[in-house]
Protein backbone atom coordinates (compact mmCIF):
# COMPACT_ATOMS: atom_id res chain seq x y z
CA UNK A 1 27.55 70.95 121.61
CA UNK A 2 30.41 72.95 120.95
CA UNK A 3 28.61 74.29 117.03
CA UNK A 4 25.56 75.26 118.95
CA UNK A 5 27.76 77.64 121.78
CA UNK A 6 29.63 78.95 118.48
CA UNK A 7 26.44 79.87 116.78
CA UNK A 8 24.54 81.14 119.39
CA UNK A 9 27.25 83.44 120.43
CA UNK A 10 27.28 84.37 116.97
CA UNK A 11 23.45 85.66 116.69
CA UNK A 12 24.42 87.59 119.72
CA UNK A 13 27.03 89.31 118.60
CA UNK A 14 24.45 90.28 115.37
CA UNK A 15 22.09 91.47 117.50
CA UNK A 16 24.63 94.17 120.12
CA UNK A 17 27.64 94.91 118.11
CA UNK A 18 28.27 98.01 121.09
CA UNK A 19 28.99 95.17 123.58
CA UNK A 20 31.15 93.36 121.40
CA UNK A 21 33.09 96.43 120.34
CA UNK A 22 33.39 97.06 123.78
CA UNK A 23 34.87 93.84 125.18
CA UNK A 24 37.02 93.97 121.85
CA UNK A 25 38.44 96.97 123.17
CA UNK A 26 39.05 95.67 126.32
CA UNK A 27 41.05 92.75 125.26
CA UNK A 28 43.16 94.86 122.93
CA UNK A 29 44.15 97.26 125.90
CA UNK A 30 44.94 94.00 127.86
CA UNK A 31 46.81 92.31 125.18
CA UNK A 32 48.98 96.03 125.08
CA UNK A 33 49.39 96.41 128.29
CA UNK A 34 50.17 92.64 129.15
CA UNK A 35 54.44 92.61 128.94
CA UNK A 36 55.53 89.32 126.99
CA UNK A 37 57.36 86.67 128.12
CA UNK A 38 60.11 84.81 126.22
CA UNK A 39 61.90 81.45 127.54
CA UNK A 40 64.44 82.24 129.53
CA UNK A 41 67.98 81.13 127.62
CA UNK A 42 70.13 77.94 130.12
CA UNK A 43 72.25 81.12 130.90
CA UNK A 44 69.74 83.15 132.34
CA UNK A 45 67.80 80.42 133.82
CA UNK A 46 71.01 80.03 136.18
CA UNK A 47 71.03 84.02 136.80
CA UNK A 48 67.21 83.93 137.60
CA UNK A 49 68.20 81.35 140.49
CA UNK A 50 69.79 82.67 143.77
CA UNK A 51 73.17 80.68 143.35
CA UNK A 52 74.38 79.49 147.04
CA UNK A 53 78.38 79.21 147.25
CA UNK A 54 77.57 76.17 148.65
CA UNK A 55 76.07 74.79 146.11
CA UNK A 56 79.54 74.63 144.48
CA UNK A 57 81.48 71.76 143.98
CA UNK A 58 84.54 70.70 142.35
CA UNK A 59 85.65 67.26 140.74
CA UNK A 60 81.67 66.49 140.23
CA UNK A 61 80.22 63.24 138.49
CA UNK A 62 76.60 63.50 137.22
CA UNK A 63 74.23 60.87 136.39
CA UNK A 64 70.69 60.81 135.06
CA UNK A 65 68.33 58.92 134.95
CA UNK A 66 65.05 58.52 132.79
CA UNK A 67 61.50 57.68 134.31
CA UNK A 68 62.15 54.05 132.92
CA UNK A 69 65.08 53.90 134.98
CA UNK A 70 67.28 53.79 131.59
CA UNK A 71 70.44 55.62 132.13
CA UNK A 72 70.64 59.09 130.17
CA UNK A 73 73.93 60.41 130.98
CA UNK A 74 76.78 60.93 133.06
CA UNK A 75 78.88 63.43 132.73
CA UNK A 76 81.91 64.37 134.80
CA UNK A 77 82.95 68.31 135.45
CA UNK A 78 85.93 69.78 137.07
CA UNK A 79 83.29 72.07 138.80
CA UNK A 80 79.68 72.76 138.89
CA UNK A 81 77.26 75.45 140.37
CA UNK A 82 73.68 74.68 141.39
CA UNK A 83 70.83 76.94 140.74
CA UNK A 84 68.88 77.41 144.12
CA UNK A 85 66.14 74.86 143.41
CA UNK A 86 69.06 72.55 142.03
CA UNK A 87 67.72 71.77 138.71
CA UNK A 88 70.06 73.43 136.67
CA UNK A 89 73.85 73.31 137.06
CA UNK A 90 76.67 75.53 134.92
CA UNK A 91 79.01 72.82 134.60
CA UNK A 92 82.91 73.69 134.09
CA UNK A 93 84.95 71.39 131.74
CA UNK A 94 82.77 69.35 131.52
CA UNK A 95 82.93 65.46 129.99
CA UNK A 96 81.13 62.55 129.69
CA UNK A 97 78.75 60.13 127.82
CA UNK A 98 75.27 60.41 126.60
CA UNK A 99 73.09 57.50 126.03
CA UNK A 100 69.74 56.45 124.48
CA UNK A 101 67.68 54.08 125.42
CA UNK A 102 70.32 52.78 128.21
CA UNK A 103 73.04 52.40 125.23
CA UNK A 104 75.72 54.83 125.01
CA UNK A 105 75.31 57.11 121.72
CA UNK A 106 77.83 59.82 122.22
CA UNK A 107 81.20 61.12 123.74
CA UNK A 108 81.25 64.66 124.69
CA UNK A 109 83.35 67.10 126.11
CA UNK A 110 83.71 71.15 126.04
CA UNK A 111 85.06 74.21 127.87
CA UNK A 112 81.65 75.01 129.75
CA UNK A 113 77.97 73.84 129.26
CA UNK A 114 74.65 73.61 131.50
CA UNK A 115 72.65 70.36 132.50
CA UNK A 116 68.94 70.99 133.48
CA UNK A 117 67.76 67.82 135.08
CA UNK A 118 64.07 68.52 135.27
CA UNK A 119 63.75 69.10 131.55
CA UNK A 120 66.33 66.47 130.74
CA UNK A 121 68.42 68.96 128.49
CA UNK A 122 72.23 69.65 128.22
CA UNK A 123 73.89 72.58 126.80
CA UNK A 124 77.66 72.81 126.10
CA UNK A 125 79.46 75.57 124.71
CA UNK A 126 83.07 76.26 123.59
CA UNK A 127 85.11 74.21 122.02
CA UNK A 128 82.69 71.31 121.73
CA UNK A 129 83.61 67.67 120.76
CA UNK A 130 81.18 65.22 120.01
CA UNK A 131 81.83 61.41 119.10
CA UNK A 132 79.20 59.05 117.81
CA UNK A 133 80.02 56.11 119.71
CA UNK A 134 78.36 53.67 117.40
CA UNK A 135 80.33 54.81 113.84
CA UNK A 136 82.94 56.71 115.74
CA UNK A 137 82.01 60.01 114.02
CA UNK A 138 84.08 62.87 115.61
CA UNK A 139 82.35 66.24 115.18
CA UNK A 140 83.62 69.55 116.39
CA UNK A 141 81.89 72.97 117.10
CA UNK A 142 81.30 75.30 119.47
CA UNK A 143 77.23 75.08 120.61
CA UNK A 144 75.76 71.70 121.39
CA UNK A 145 72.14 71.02 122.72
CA UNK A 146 70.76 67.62 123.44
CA UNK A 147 67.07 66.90 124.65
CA UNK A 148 66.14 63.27 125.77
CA UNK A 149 63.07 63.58 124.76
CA UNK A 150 63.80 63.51 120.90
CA UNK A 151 66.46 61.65 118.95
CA UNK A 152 68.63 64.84 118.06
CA UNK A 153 71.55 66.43 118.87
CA UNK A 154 72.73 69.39 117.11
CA UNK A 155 75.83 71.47 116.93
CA UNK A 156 76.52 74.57 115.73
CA UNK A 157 79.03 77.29 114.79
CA UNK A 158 81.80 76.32 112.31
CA UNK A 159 80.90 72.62 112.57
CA UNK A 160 83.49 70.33 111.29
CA UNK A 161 82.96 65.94 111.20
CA UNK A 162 85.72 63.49 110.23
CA UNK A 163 85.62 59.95 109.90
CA UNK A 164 87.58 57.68 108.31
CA UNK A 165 85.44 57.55 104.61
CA UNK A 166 84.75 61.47 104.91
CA UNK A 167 85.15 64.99 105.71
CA UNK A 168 82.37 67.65 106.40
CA UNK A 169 81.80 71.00 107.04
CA UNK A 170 79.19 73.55 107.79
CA UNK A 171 77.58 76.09 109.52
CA UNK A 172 75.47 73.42 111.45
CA UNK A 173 75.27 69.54 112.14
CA UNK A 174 72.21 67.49 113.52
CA UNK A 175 72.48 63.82 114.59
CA UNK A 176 69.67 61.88 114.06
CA UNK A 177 70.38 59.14 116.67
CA UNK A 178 67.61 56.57 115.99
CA UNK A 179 69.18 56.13 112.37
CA UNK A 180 72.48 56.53 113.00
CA UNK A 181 72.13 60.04 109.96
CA UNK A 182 73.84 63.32 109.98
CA UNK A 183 72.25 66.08 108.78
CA UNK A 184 74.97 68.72 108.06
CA UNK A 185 72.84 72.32 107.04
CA UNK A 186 74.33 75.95 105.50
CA UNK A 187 77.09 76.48 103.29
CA UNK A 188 78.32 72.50 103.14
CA UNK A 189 81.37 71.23 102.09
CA UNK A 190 82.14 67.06 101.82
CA UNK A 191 85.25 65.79 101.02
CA UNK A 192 84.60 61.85 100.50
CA UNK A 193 87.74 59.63 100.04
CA UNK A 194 86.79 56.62 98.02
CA UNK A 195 85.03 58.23 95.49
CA UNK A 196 87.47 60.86 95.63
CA UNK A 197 84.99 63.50 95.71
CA UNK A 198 84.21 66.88 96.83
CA UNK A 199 80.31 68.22 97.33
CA UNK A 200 79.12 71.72 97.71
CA UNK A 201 75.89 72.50 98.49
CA UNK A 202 73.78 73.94 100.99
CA UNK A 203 72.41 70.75 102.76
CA UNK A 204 73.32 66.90 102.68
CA UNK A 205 71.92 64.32 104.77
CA UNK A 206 74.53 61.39 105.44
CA UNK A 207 72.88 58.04 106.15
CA UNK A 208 75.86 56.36 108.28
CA UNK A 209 74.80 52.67 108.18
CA UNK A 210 73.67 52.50 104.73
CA UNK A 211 76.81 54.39 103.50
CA UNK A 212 74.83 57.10 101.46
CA UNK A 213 75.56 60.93 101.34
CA UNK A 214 72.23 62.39 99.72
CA UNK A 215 71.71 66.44 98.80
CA UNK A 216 68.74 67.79 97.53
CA UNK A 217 70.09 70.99 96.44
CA UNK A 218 71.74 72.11 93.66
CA UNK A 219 75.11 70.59 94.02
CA UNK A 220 78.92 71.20 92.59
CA UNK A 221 81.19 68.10 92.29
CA UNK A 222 84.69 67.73 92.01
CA UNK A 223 86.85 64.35 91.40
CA UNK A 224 90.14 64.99 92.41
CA UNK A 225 93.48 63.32 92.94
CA UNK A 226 96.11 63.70 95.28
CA UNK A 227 99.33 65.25 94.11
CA UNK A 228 101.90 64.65 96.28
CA UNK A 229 104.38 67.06 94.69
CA UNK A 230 101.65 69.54 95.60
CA UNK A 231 101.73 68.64 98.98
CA UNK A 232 105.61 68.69 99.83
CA UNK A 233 107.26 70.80 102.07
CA UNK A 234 109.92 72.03 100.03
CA UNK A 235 107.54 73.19 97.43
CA UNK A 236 106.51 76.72 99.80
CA UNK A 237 104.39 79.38 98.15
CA UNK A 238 104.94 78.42 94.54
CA UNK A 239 102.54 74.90 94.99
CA UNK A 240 99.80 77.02 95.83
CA UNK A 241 100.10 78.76 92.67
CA UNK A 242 100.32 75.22 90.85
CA UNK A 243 97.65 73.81 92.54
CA UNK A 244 95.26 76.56 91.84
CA UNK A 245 96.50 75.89 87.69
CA UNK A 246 96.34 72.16 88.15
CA UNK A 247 92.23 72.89 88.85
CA UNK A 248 91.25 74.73 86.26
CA UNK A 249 90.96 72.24 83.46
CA UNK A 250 88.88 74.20 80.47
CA UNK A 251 86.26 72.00 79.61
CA UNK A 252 85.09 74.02 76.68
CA UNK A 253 88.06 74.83 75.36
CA UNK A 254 87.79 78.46 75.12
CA UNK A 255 91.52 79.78 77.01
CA UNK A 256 90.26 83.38 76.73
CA UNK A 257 87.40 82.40 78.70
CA UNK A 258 88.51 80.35 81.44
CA UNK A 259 90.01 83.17 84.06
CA UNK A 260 85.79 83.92 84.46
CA UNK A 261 84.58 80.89 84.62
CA UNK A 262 84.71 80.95 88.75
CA UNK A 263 82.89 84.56 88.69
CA UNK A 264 79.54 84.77 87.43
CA UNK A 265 79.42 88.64 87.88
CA UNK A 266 81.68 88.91 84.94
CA UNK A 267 79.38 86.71 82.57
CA UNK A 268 77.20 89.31 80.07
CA UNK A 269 74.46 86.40 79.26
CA UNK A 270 73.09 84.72 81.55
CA UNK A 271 71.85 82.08 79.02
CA UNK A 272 75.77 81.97 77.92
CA UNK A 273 76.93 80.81 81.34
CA UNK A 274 74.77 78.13 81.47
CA UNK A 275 76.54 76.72 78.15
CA UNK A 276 80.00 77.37 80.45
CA UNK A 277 81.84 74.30 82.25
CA UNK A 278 80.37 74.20 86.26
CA UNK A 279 82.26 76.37 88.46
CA UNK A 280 85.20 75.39 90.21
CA UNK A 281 84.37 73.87 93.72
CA UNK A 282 85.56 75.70 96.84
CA UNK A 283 89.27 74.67 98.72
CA UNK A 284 90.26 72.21 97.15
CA UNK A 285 93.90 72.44 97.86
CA UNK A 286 97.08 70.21 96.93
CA UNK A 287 94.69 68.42 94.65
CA UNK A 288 94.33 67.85 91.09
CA UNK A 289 90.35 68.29 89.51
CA UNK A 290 90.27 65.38 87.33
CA UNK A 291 86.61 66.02 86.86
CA UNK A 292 83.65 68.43 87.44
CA UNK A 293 79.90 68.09 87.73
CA UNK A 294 76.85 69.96 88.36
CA UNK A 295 73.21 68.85 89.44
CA UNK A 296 70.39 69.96 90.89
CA UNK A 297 70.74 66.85 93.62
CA UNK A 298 72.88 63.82 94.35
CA UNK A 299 73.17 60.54 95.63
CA UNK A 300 76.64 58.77 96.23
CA UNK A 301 76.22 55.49 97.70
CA UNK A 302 79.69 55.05 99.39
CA UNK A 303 79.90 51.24 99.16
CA UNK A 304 79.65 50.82 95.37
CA UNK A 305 81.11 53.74 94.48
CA UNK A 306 78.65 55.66 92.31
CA UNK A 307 77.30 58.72 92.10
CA UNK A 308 73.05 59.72 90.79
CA UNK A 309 73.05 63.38 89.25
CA UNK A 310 69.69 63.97 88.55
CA UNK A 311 68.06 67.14 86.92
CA UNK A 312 70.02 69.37 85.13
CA UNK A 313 73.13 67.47 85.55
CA UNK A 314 76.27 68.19 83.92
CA UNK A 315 79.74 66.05 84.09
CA UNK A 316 82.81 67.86 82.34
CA UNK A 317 85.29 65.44 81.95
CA UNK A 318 89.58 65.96 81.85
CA UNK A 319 90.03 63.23 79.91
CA UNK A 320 88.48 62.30 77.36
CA UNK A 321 87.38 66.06 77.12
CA UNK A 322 83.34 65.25 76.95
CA UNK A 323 80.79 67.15 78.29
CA UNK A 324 77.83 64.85 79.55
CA UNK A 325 74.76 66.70 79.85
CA UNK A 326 71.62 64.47 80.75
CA UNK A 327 68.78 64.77 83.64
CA UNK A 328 69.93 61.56 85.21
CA UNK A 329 73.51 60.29 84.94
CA UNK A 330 74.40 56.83 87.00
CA UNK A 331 78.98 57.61 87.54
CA UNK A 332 80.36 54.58 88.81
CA UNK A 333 83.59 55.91 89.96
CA UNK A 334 85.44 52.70 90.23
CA UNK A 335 84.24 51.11 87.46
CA UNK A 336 84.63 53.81 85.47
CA UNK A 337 81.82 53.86 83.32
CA UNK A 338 78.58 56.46 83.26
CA UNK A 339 75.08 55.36 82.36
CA UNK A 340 71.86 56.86 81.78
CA UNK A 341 68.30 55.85 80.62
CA UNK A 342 67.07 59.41 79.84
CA UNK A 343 67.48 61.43 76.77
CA UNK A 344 71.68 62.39 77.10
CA UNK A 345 74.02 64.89 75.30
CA UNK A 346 77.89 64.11 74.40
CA UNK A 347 79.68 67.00 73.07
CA UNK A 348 83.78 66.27 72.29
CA UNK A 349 85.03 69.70 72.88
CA UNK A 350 88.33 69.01 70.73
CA UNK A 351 86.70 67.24 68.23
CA UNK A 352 83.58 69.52 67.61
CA UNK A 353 80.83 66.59 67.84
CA UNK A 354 78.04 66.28 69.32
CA UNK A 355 76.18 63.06 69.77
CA UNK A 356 72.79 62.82 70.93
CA UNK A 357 70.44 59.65 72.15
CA UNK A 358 67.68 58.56 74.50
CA UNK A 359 69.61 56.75 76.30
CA UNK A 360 73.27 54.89 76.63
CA UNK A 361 76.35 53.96 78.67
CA UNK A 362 80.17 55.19 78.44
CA UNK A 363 83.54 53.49 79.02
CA UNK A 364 85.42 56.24 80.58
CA UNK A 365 88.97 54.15 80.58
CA UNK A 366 88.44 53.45 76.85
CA UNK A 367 86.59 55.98 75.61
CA UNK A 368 83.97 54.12 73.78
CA UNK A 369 80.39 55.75 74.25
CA UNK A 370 77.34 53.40 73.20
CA UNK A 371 73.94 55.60 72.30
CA UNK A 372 70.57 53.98 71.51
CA UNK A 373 67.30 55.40 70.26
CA UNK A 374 66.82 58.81 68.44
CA UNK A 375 70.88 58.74 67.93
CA UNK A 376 72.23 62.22 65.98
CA UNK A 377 75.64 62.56 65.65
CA UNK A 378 76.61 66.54 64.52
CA UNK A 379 80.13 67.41 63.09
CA UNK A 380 80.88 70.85 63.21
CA UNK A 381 83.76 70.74 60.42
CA UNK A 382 81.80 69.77 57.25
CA UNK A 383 78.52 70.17 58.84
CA UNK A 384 77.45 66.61 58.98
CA UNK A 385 74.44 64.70 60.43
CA UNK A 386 74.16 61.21 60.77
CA UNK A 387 71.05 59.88 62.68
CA UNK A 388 70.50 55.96 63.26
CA UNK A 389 68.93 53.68 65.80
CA UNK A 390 72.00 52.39 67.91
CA UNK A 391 75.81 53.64 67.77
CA UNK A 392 79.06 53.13 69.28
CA UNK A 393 81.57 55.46 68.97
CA UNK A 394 84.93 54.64 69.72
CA UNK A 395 86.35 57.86 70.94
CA UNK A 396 90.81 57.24 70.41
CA UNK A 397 89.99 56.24 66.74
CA UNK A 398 87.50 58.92 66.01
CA UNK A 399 85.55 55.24 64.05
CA UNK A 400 82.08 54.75 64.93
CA UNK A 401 79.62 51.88 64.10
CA UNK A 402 75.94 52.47 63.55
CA UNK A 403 72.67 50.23 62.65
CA UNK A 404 69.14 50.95 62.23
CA UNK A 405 67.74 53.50 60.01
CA UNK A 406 71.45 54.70 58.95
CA UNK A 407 71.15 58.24 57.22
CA UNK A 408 74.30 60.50 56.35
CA UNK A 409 74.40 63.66 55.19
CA UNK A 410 76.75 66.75 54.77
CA UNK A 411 76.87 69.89 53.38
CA UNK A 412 80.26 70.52 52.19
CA UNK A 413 80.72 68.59 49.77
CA UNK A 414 76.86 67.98 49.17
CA UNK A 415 76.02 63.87 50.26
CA UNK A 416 73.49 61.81 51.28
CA UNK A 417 73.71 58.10 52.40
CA UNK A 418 71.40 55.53 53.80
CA UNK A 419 71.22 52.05 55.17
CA UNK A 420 70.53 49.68 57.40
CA UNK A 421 74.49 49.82 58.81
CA UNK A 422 77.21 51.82 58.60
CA UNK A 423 81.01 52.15 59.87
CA UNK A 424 83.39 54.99 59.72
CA UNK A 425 86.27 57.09 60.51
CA UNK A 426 85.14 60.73 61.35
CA UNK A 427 88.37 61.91 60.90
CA UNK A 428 89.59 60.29 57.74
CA UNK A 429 85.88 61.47 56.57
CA UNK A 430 85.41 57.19 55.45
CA UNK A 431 82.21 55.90 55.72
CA UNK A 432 81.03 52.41 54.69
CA UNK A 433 77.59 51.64 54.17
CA UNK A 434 75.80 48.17 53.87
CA UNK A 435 72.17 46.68 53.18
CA UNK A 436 71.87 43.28 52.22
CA UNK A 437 74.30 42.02 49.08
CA UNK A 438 75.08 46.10 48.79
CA UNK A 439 78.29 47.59 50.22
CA UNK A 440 78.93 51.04 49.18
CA UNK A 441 81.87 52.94 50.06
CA UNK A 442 82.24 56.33 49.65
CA UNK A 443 85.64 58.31 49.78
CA UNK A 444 84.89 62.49 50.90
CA UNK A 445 88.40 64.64 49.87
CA UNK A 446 88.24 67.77 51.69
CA UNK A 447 89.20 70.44 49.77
């Protein structure tokens, strides 16, 4: 038994440690002296091979097939050079289709590549265009590998995809062709047209079929709209400088502020800058940022329109100007409404007022934000705190309606009210409060 060789060897060892030092030597000066080997790149594979110059041909079609007899490409070249054992062949201009399975997967075509039949692998470089046949997904770079014997193809090297419902970019793309996903890896950008939304992140996996674009990174989200006087031809250098205004809303407010918000370098608190609206996405051009977020992932299902920022996520809205801050925050773009069923933070940065609940929903088109649960509403002008059960606060009128454990209080002037309900105007400084046969109405002058 294999336990029994182990152990004996071991008493052996115990018993003449001058051998074992010995043959431990040995194999050290072996392992030293032994040069390593690394696999050979497709490139040098084909200058390993004595290349015969007639073992050159031009106008070449290439097909392959699997042990199952299932087609796995062809590809066409305007020229192609064998290796001497002709297993490999440096292909020139080369075209064609890949297929899995015997179905065809993927168009390709590039300025040079390599084929290796034995291993079933093909290389292209330069100018590389691949379409997914299936979603017609173009993606353009300039490295692709594909190996038959898994489902992925990969591209490299400033990897670009377009398709009708988005735009990506990054430093690498992997196709996932049993799923019909996209993995797009390093430095991404995704420009998705309905939402209207732009993701940055480092990695985002997009699930073709079921219309999903997930990241599990920290993300930065922009909701733009397209400005067509931005975009004219007669507008020249001066609607770059308009554009770059037109996206730099100021969330918080603060003017004096805003020319740093895009640099942390500049920030002297690092706690500060996390109080600071989320940074302007990158190249976004001839576009107007309605709308910013930040998260540490995201989910945007394509179909209904909504995008899942969960942990730390942040939504700085144009208009109404609201900051949402909440660890999971359902924005249904097309409905135009956000929800969440975690604890949530609204903060009006005109109005100075922050409300506070467990959970609730908002009505972005008319501004009317429903909190339940542990609701605290804080005004910053005559430091008031009202805390209640449920309240809806309709946002154009500055009114709000609460119920449930209604308690008011200020500080300037001195007040304290209670009750089961209460309505208001926050601005007017009105409040109405009722329990039962009792309506009391209280009228606050400021002085």
């Amino acid at each position: 038994m294999p336990s029994v060789l182990s152990g004996s060897r071991l008493n052996r060892s115990v018993r003449r440690p001058g051998f074992v030092g010995l043959v431990l030597l040995l194999l050290t000066w072996l392992a030293a002296c032994t040069p390593t080997t690394q696999e050979p790149t497709p490139r040098e594979s084909i200058a390993s091979q004595d290349v015969d110059p007639s073992l050159t041909f031009e106008n070449v079609t290439l097909e392959q097939v699997g042990e199952d007899g299932a087609l796995l490409w062809v590809v066409y070249a305007e020229r192609v050079t064998y290796s001497g054992d002709r297993q490999v062949a440096q292909l020139e201009n080369p075209s064609g289709r890949l297929y899995r399975e015997g179905e065809p997967v993927y168009d390709i075509e590039a300025r040079s590549g390599i084929l290796e039949q034995e291993n079933q692998r093909i290389f292209l470089e330069d100018e590389v265009v691949v379409i997914e046949t299936r979603n017609q997904v173009v993606v353009r770079g300039e490295k692709m590998n594909w190996d038959t014997q898994g489902d992925r193809l990969e591209i490299q090297d400033n990897v670009t995809a377009t398709h009708d419902t988005a735009h990506l970019q990054g430093e690498q793309m992997i196709f996932l062709s049993d799923t019909e996903h996209l993995q797009v890896i390093g430095e991404v950008l995704a420009n998705l047209a309905e939402p209207s939304l732009q993701l940055g992140t480092e990695e985002l996996l997009w699930q073709i079929p079921e219309k999903l674009v997930i990241g599990e990174f920290p993300v930065q989200v922009a909701r733009y709209e397209w400005t067509p006087e931005l975009t004219g031809t007669d507008s020249g250098t001066d609607s770059g400088t308009d554009s770059e205004s037109s996206n730099n809303p100021e969330p918080t407010g603060e003017s004096d502020n805003s020319d740093n918000s895009d640099n942390s370098d500049n920030s002297d608190n690092a706690d500060a800058s996390q109080d600071s609206p989320p940074p302007e996405p990158r190249d976004l051009q001839a576009v107007m940022v309605t709308d910013r977020a930040t998260a540490e992932s995201i989910e945007v299902n394509l179909e209904t329109q909504v995008a899942r920022l969960q942990e730390n996520a942040r939504l700085a809205l144009l208009d109404p100007a609201v900051d949402v801050v909440s660890h999971r925050l359902d924005w249904d773009l097309q409905a135009e409404r956000l929800t969440s069923d975690v604890p949530l933070r609204v903060t009006h940065r005109e109005k100075q007022v922050v409300l506070s609940g467990n959970r609730g929903w908002m009505n972005l088109l008319e501004q009317v934000f429903y909190l339940q649960d542990g609701i605290e509403v804080l005004g910053e002008e005559n430091q008031a705190q009202l805390t209640a059960n449920e309240l809806t606060w309709f946002m154009p009128s500055e009114s709000f309606e609460a119920r449930g454990n209604v308690v008011y209080r200020q500080v300037d002037p001195s007040l304290q009210l209670s009750g089961p309900r209460a309505d208001g105007q926050l601005e007017e400084q009105t409040f109405v409060v009722t329990g039962g046969d009792v309506v009391t109405e209280v009228q606050v002058n400021p002085q």
